[in-house]
N, C-alpha and C. Protein backbone atom coordinates (compact mmCIF):
# COMPACT_ATOMS: atom_id res chain seq x y z
N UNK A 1 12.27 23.82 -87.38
CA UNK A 1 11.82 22.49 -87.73
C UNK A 1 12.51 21.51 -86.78
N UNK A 2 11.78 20.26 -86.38
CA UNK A 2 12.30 19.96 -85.17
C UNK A 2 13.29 18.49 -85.92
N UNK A 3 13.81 18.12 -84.95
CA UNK A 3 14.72 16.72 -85.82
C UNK A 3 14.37 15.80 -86.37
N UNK A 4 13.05 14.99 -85.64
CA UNK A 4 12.09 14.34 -86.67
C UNK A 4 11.71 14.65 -88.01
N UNK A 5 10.89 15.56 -88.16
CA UNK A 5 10.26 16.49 -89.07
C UNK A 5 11.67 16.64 -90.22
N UNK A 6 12.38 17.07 -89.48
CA UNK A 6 13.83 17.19 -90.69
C UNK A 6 14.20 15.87 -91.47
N UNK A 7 14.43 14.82 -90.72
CA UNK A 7 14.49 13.76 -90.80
C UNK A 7 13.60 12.79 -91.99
N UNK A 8 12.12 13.12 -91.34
CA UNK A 8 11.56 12.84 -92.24
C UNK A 8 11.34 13.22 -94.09
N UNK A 9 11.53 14.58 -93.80
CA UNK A 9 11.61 15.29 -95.23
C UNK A 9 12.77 14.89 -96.03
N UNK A 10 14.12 14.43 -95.18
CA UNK A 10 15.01 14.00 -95.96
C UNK A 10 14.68 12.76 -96.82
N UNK A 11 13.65 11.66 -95.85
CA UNK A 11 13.93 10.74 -96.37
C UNK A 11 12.69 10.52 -97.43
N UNK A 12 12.14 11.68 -97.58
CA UNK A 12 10.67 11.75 -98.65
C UNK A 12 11.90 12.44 -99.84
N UNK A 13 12.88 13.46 -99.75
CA UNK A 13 13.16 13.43 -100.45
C UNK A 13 14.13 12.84 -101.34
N UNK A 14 14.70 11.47 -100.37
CA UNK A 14 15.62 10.43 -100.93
C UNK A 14 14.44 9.67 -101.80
N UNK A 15 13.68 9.17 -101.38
CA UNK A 15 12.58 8.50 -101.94
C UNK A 15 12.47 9.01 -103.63
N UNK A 16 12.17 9.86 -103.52
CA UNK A 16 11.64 10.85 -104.80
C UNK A 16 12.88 10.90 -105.56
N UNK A 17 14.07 11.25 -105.13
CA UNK A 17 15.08 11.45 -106.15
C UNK A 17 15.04 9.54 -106.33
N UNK A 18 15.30 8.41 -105.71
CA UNK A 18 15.27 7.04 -106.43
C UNK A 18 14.26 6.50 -107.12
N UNK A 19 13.17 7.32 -107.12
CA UNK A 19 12.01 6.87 -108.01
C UNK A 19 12.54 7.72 -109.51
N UNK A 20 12.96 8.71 -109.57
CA UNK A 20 13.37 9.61 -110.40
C UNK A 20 14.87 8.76 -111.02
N UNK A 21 15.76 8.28 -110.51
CA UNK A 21 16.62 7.06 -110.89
C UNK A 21 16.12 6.21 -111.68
N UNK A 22 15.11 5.37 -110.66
CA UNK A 22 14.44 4.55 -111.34
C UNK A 22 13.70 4.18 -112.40
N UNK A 23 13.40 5.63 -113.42
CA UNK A 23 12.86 5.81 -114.67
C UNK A 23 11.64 5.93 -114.26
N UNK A 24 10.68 6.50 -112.52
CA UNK A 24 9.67 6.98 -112.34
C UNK A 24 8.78 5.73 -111.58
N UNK A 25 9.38 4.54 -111.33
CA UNK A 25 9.05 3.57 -110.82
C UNK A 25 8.07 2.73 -111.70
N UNK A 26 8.38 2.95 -112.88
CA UNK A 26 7.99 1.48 -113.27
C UNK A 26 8.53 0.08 -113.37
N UNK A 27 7.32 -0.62 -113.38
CA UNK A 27 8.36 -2.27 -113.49
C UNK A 27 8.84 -2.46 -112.17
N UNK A 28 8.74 -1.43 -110.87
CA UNK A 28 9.31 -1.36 -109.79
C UNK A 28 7.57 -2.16 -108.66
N UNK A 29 7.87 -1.35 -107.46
CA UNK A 29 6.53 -1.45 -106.92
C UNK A 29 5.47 -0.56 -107.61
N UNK A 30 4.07 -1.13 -106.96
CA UNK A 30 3.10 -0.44 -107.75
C UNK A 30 3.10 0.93 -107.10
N UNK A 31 2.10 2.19 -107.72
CA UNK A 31 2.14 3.33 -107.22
C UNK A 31 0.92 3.26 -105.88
N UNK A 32 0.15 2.63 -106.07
CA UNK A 32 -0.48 2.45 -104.61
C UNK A 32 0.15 2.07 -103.46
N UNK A 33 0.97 1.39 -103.69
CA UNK A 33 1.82 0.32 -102.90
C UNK A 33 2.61 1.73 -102.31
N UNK A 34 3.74 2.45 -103.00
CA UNK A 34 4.30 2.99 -102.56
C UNK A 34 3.63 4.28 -102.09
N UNK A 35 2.59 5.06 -102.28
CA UNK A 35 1.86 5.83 -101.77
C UNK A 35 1.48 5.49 -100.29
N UNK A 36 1.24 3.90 -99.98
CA UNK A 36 0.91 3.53 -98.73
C UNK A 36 1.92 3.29 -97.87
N UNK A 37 2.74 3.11 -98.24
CA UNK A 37 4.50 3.12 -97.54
C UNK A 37 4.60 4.65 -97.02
N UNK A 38 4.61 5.48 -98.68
CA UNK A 38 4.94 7.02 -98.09
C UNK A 38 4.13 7.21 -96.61
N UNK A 39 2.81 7.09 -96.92
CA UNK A 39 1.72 7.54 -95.64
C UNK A 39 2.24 6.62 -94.67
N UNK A 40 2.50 5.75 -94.21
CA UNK A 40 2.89 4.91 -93.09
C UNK A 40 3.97 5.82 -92.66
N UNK A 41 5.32 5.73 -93.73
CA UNK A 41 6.57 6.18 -93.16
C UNK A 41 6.33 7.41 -92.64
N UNK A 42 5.31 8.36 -93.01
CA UNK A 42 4.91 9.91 -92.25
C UNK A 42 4.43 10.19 -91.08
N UNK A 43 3.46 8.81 -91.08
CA UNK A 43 2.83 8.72 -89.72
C UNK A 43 3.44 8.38 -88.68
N UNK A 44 4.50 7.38 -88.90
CA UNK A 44 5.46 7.20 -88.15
C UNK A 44 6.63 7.86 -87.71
N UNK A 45 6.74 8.97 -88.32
CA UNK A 45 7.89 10.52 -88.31
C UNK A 45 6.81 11.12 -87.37
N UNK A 46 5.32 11.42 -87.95
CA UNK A 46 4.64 12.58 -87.15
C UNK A 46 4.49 12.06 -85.21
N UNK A 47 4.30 10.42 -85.43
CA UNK A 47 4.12 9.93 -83.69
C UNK A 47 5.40 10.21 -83.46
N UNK A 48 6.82 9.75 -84.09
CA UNK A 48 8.01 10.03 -83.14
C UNK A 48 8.24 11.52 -82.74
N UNK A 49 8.00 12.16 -83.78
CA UNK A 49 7.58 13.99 -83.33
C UNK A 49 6.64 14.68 -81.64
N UNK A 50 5.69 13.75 -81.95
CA UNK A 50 4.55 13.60 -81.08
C UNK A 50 5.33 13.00 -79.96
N UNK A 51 5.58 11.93 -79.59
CA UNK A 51 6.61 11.74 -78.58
C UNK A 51 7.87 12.13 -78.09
N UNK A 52 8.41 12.97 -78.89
CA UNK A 52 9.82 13.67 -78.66
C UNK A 52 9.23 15.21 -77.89
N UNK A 53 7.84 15.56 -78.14
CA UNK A 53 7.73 17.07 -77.61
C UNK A 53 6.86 16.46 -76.40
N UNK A 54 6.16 14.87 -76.40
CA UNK A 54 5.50 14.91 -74.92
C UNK A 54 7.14 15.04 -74.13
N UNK A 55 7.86 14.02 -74.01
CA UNK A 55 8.96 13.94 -73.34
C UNK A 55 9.28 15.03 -72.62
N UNK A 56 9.89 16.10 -74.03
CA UNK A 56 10.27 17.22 -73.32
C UNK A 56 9.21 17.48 -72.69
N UNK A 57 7.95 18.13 -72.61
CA UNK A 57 6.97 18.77 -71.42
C UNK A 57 7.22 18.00 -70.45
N UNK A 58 7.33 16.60 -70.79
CA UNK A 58 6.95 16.09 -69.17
C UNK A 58 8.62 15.88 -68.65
N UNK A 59 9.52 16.48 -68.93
CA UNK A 59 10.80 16.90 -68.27
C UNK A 59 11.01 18.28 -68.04
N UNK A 60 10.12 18.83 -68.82
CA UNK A 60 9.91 20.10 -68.49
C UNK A 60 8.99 20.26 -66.29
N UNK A 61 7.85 19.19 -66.41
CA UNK A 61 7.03 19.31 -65.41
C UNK A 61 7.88 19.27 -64.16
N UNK A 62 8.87 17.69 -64.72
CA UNK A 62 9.42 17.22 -63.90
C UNK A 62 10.63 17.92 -63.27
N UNK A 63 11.08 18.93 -63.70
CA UNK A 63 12.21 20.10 -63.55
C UNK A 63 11.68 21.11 -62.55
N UNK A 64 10.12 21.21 -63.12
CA UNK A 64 9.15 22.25 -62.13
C UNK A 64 9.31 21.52 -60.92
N UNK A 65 8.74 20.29 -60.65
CA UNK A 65 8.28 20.04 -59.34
C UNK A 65 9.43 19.89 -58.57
N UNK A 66 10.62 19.44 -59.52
CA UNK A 66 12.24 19.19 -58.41
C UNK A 66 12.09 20.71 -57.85
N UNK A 67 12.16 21.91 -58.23
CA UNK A 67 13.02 22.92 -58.07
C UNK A 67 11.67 23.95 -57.20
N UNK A 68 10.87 23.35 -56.79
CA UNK A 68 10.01 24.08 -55.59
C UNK A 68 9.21 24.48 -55.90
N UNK A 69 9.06 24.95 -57.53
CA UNK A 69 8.55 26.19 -57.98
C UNK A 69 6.75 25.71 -58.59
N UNK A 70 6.22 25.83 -57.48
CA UNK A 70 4.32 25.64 -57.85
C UNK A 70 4.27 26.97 -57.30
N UNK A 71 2.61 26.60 -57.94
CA UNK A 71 1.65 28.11 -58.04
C UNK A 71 1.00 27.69 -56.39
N UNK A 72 0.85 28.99 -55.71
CA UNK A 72 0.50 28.55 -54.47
C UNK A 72 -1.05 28.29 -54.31
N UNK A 73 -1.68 27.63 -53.90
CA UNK A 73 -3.34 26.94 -53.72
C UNK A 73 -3.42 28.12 -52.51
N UNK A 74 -4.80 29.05 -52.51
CA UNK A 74 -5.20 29.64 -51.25
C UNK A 74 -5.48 28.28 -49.85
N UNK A 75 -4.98 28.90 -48.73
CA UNK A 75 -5.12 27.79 -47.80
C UNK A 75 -6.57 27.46 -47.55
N UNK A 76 -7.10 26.25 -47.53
CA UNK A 76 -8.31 25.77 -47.22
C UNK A 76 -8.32 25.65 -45.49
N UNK A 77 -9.39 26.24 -45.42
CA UNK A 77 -9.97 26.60 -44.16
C UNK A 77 -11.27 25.25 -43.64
N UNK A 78 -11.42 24.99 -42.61
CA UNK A 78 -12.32 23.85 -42.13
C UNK A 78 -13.45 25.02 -41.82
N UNK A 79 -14.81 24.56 -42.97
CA UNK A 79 -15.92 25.07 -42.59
C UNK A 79 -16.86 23.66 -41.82
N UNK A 80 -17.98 24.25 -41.10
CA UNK A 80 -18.75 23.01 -40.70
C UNK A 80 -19.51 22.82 -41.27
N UNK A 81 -20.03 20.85 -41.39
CA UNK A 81 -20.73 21.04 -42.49
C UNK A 81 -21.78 21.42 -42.44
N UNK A 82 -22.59 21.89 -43.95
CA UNK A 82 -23.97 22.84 -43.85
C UNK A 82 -24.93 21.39 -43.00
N UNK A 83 -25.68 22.31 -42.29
CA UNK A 83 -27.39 21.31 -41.74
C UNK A 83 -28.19 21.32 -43.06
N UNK A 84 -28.86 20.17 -43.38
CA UNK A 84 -29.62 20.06 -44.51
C UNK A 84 -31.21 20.89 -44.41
N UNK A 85 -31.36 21.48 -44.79
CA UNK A 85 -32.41 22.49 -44.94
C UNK A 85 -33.95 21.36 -45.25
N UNK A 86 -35.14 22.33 -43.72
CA UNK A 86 -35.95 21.07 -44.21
C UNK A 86 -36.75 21.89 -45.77
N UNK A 87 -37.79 21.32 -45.87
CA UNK A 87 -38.30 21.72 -47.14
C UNK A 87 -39.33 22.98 -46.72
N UNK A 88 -39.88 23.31 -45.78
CA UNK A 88 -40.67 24.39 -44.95
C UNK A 88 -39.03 25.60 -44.91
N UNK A 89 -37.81 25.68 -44.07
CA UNK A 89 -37.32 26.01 -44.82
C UNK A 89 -36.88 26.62 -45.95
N UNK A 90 -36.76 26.16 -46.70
CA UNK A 90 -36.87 26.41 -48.47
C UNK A 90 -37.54 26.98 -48.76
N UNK A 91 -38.65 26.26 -47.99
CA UNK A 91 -40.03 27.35 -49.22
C UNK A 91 -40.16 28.68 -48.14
N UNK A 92 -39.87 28.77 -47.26
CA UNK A 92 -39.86 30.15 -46.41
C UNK A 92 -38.27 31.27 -47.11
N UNK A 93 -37.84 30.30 -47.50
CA UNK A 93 -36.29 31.27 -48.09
C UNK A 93 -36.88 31.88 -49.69
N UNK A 94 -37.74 31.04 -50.52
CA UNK A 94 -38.09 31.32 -51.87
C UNK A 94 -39.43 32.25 -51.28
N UNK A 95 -40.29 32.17 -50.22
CA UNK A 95 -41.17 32.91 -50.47
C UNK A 95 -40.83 34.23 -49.64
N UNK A 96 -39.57 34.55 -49.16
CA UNK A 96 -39.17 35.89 -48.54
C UNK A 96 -39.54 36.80 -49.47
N UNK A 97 -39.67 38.36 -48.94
CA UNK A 97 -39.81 39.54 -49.95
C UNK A 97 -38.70 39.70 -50.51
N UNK A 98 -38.02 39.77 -52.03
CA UNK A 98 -36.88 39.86 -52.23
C UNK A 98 -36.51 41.31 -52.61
N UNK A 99 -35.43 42.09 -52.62
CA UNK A 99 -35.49 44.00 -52.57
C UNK A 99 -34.85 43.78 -54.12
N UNK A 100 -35.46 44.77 -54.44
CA UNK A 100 -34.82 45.17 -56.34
C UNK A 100 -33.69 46.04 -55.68
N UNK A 101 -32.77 46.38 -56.80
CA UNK A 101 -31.66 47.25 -56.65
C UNK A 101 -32.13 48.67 -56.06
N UNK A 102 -33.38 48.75 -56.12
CA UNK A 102 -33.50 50.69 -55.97
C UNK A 102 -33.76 50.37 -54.70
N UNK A 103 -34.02 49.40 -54.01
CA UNK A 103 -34.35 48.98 -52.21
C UNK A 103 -35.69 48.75 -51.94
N UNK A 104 -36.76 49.25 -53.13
CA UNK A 104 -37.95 48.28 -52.85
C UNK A 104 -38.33 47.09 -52.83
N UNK A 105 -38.97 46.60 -52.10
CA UNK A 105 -39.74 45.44 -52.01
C UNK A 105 -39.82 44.85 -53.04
N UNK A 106 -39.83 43.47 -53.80
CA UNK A 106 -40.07 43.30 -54.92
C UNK A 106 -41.48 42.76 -55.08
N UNK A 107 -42.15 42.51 -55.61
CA UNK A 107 -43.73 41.48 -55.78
C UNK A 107 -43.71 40.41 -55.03
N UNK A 108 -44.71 40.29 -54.22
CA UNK A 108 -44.83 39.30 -53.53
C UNK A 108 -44.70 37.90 -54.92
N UNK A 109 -43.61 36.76 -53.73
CA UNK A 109 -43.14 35.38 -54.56
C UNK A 109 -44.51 34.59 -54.63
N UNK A 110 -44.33 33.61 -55.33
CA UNK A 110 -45.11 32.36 -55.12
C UNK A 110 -45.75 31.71 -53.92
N UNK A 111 -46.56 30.80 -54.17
CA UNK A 111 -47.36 30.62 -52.61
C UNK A 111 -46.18 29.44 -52.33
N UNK A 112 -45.72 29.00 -50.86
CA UNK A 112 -44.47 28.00 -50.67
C UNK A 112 -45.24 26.87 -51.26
N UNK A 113 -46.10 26.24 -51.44
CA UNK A 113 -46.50 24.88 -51.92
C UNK A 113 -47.00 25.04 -53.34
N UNK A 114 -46.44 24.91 -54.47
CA UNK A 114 -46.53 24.55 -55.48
C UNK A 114 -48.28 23.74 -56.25
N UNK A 115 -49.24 23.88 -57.05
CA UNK A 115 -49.97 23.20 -56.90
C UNK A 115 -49.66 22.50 -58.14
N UNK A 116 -50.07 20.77 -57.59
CA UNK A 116 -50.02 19.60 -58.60
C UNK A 116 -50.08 19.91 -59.97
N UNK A 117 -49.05 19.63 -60.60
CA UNK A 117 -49.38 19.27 -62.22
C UNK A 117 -49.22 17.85 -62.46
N UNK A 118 -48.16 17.06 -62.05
CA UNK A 118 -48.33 15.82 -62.47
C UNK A 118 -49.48 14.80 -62.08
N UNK A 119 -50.02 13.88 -63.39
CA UNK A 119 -51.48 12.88 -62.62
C UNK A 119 -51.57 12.20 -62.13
N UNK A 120 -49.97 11.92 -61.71
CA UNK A 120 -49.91 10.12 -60.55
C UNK A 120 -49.38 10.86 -59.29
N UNK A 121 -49.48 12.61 -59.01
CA UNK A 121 -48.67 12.72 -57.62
C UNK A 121 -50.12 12.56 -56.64
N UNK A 122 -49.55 12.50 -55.26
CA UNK A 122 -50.80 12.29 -53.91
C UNK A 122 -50.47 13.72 -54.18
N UNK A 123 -52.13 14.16 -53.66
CA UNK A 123 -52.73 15.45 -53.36
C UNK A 123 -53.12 15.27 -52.14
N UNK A 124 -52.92 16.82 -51.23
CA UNK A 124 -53.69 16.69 -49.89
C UNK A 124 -55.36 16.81 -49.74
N UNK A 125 -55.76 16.37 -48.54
CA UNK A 125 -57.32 16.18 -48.83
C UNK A 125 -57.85 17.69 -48.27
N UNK A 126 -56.61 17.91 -47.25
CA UNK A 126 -57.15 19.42 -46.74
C UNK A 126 -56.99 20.60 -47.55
N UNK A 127 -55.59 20.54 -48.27
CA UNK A 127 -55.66 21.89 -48.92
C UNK A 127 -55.51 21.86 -50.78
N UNK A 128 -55.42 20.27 -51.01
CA UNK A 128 -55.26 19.76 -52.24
C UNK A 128 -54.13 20.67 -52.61
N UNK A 129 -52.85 20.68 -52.30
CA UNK A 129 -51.73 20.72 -52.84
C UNK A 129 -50.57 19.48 -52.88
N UNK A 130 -50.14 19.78 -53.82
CA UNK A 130 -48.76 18.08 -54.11
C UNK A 130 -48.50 17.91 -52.39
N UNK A 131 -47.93 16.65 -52.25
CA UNK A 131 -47.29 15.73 -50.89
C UNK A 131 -46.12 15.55 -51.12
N UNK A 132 -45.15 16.26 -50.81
CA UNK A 132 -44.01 15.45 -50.80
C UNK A 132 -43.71 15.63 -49.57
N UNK A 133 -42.82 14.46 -49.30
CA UNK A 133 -42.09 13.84 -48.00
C UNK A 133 -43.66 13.44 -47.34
N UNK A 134 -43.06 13.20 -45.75
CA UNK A 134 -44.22 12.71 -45.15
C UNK A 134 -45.67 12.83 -45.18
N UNK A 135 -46.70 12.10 -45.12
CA UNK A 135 -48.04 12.48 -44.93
C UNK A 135 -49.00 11.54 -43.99
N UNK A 136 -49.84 11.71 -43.84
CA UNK A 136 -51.04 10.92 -42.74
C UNK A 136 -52.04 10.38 -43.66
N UNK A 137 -52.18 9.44 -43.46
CA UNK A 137 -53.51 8.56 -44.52
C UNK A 137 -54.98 8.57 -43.88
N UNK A 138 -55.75 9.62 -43.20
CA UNK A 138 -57.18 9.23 -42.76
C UNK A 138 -58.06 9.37 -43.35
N UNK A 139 -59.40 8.57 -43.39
CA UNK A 139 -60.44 8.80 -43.53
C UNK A 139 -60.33 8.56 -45.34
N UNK A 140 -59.12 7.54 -45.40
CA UNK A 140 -59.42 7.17 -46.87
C UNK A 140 -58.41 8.15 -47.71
N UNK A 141 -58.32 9.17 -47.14
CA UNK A 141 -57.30 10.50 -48.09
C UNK A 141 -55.72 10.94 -47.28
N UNK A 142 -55.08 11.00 -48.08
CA UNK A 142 -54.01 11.46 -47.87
C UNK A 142 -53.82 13.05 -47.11
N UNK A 143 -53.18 13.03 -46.35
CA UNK A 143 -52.99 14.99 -45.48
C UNK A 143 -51.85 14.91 -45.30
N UNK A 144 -51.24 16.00 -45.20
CA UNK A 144 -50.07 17.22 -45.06
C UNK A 144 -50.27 16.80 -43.37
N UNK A 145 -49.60 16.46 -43.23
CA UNK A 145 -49.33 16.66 -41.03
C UNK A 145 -49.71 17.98 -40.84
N UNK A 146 -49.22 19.00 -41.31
CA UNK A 146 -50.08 20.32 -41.16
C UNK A 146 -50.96 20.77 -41.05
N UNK A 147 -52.33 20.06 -42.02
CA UNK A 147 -53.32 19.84 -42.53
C UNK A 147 -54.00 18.83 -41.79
N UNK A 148 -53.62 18.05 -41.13
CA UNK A 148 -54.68 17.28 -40.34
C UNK A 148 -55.00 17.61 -39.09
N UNK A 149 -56.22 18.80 -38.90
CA UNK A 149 -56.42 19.84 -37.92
C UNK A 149 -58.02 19.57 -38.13
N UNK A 150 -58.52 19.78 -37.00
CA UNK A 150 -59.54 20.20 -36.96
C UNK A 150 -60.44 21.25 -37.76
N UNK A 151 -61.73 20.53 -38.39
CA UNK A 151 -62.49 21.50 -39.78
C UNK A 151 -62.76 22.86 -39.06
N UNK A 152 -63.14 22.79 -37.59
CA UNK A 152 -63.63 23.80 -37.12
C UNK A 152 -62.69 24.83 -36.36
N UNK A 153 -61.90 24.26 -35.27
CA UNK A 153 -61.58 24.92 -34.44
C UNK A 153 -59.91 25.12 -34.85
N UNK A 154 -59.26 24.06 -35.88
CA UNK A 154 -58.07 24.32 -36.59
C UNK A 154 -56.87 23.96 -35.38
N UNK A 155 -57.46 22.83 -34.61
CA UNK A 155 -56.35 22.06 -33.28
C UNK A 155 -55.46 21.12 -34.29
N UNK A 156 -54.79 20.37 -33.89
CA UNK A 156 -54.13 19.31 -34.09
C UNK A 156 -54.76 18.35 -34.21
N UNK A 157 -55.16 17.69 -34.83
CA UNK A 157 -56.11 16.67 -34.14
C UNK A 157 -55.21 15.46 -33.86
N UNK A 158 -55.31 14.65 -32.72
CA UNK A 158 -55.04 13.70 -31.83
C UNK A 158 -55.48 12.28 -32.57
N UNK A 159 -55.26 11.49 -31.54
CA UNK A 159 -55.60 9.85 -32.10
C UNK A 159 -57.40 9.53 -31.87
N UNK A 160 -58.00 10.70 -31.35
CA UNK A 160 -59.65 10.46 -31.50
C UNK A 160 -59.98 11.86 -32.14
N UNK A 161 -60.95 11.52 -33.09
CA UNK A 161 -61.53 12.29 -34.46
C UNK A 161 -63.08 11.93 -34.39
N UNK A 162 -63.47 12.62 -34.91
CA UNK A 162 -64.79 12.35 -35.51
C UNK A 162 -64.95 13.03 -36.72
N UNK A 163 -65.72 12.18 -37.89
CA UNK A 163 -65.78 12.30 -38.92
C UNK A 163 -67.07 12.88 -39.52
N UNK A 164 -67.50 13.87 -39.64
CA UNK A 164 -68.41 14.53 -40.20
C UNK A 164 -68.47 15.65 -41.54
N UNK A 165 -69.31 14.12 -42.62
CA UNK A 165 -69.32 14.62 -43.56
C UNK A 165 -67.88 14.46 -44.58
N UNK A 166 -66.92 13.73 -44.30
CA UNK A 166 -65.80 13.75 -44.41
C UNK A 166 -64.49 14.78 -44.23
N UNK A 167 -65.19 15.05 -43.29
CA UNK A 167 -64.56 16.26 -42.51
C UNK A 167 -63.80 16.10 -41.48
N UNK A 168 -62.23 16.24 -40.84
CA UNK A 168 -62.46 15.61 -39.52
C UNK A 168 -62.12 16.88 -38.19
N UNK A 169 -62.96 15.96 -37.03
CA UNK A 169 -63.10 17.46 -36.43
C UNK A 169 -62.54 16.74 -34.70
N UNK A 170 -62.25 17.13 -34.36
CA UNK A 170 -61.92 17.00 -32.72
C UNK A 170 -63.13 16.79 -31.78
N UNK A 171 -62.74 15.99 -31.14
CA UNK A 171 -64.31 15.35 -30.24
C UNK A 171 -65.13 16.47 -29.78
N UNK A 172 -64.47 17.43 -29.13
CA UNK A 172 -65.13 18.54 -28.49
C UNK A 172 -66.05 19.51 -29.38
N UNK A 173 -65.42 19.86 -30.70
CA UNK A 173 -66.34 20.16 -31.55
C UNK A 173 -67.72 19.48 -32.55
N UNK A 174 -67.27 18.22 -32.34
CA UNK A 174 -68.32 17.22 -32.97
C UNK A 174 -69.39 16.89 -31.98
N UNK A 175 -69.06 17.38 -30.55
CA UNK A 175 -69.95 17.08 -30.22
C UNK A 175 -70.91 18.42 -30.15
N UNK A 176 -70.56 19.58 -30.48
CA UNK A 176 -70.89 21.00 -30.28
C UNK A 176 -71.83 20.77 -31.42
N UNK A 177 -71.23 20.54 -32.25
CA UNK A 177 -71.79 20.13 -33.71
C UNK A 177 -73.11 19.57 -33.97
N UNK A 178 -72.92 18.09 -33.35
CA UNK A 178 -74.35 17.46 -32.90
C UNK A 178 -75.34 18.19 -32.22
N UNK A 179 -75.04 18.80 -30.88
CA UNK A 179 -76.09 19.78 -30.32
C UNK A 179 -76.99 20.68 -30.89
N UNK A 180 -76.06 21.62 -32.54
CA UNK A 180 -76.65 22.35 -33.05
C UNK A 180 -77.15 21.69 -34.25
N UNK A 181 -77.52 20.65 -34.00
CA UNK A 181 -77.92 19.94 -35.25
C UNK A 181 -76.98 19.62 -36.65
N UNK A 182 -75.67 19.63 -36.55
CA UNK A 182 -75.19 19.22 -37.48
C UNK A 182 -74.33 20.69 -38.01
N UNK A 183 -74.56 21.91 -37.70
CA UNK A 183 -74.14 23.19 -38.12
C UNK A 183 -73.07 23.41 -37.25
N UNK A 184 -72.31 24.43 -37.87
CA UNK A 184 -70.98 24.68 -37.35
C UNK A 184 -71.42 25.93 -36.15
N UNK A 185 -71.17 25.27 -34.88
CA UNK A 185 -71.29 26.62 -33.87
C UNK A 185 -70.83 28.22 -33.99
């Protein structure tokens, strides 16, 4: 029992033997009254308790750190920092073949582009999958930079297009196009 704690019990049990003097405390203070004293005077034994064992720990700490004695930290090494991964990337790392424990192949993953569930995201016009990060606005619809290729021949398409059908196609094929009347060569 620590010296507080001792302390305190003495003086709960001085208390008790002068109420017991006292013919049980009547005519004295009321019994609420002194019930709320008792609880004060305890609480005030249990914090000086409470502060007599922080003390010691933290002279305890303070004994540690004089006398050398820490736990050793593994030495930190300078890595460089990671390059931020683009999102093509990512979806090439999630759609790798991944091997089960026995060394087969596992099921082919997911397709890398996710298709739209939410009703306020942009959709592409070429392959109608979600947009995130950059995109190209032609012909009224939103495209994937990927996706804004030629309907026919699947080029890049450049800063001249032609629009057929809402389609867009590279001059050289639109004009192939026209020749055959409108049909894909």
């Amino acid at each position: 029992m620590s010296a507080a704690a001792a302390k305190a019990e003495e003086e709960r049990l001085e208390r008790t033997l002068n109420r017991k003097a006292a013919g049980g405390g009547a005519g004295g203070v009321p019994e609420w009254k002194r019930r709320q004293q008792e609880r004060e005077r305890e609480a005030k034994a249990k914090a000086d308790a409470d502060a007599a064992l922080k003390k010691a720990q933290m002279d305890a700490i303070a004994a540690n750190a004089n006398s050398g004695a820490r736990a050793q930290e593994p030495a930190k090494t300078w890595e460089p920092p990671r390059r931020k991964q683009t999102l093509e990337e990512v979806a090439n790392e999630l759609s790798a073949p991944a091997k089960l424990a026995s060394g087969a192949a596992a099921p082919a993953a997911a397709p890398a582009r996710a298709v739209d569930t939410r009703s306020n995201a942009v959709t592409c016009a070429g392959c109608h999958v979600m947009i995130v990060g950059g995109y190209k606005n032609a012909l009224g619809k939103p495209w994937h930079t990927d996706c804004w290729k030629c309907g026919d021949c699947d080029q890049p398409l450049q800063s001249k297009f032609a629009n057929m059908g809402g389609q867009p196609l590279c001059v050289p094929c639109a004009i192939a196009r026209k020749k055959n009347g409108g049909k894909k060569p």
